[in-house]
Protein backbone atom coordinates (compact mmCIF):
# COMPACT_ATOMS: atom_id res chain seq x y z
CA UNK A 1 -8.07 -12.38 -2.30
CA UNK A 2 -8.11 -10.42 -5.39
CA UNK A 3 -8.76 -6.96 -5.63
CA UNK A 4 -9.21 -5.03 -9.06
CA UNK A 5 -7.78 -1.25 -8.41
CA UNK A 6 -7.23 1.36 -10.99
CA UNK A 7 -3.59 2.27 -10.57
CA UNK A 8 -1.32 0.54 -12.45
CA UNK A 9 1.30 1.53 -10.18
CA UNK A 10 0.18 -0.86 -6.90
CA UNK A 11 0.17 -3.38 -10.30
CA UNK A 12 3.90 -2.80 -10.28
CA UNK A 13 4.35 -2.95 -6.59
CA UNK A 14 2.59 -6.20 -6.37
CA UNK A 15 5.59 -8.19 -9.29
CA UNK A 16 8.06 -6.65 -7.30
CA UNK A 17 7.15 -9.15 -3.97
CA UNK A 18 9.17 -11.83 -3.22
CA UNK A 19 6.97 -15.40 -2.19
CA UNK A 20 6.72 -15.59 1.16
CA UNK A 21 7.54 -12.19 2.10
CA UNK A 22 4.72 -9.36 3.45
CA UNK A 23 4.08 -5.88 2.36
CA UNK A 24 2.38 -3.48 4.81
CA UNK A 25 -0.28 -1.36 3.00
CA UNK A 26 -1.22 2.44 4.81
CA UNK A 27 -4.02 4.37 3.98
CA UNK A 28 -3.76 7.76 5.70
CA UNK A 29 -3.36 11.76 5.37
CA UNK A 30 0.10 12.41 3.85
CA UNK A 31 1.88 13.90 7.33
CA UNK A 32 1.42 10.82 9.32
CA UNK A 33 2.99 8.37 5.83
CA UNK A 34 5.77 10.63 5.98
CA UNK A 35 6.53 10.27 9.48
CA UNK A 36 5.29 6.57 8.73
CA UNK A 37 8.00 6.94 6.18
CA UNK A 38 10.80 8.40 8.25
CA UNK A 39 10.68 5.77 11.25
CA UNK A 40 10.55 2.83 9.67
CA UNK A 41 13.44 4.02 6.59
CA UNK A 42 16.40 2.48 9.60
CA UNK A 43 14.80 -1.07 8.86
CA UNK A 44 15.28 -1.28 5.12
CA UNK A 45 12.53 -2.17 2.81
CA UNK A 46 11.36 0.51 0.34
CA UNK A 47 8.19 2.98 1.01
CA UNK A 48 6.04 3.65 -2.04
CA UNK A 49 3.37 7.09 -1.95
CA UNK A 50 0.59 6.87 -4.35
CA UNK A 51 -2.94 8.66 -4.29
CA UNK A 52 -5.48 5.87 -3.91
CA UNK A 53 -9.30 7.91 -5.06
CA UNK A 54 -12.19 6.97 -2.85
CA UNK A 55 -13.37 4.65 -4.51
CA UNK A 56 -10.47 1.81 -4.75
CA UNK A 57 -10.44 3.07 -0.87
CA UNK A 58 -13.41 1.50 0.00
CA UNK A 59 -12.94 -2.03 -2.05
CA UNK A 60 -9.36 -2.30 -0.04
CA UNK A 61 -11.42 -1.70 3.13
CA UNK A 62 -14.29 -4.18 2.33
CA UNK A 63 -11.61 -6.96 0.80
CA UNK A 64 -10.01 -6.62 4.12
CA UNK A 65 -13.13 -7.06 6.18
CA UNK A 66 -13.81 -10.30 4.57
């Protein structure tokens, strides 16, 4: 599935994966990613904020539906 977005930074994000490993993608008000952010920070992995406008919001959300 391939998804053009305009931030350059979920470009970034995307090199960094490792094959056959899984990423975990939130969309939500900032509060609940922080405490998003707080639980899961025991397991490891790294949490990356970004401001996503409403318009690459959607596309994620239709991509996903397919």
């Amino acid at each position: 599935m391939d998804i053009v977005l305009e931030y350059p930074k979920i470009d970034e994000f995307a090199e960094t994966l490792d094959k056959d490993t899984s990423a975990l993608v939130l969309v939500g008000e900032e509060a609940t990613l922080n405490d998003f952010g707080a639980a899961v920070e025991p397991f490891g992995g790294e949490v990356i904020y970004t401001n996503l406008n409403e318009k690459d919001i959607k596309a994620l959300r239709k991509a996903l539906k397919s």
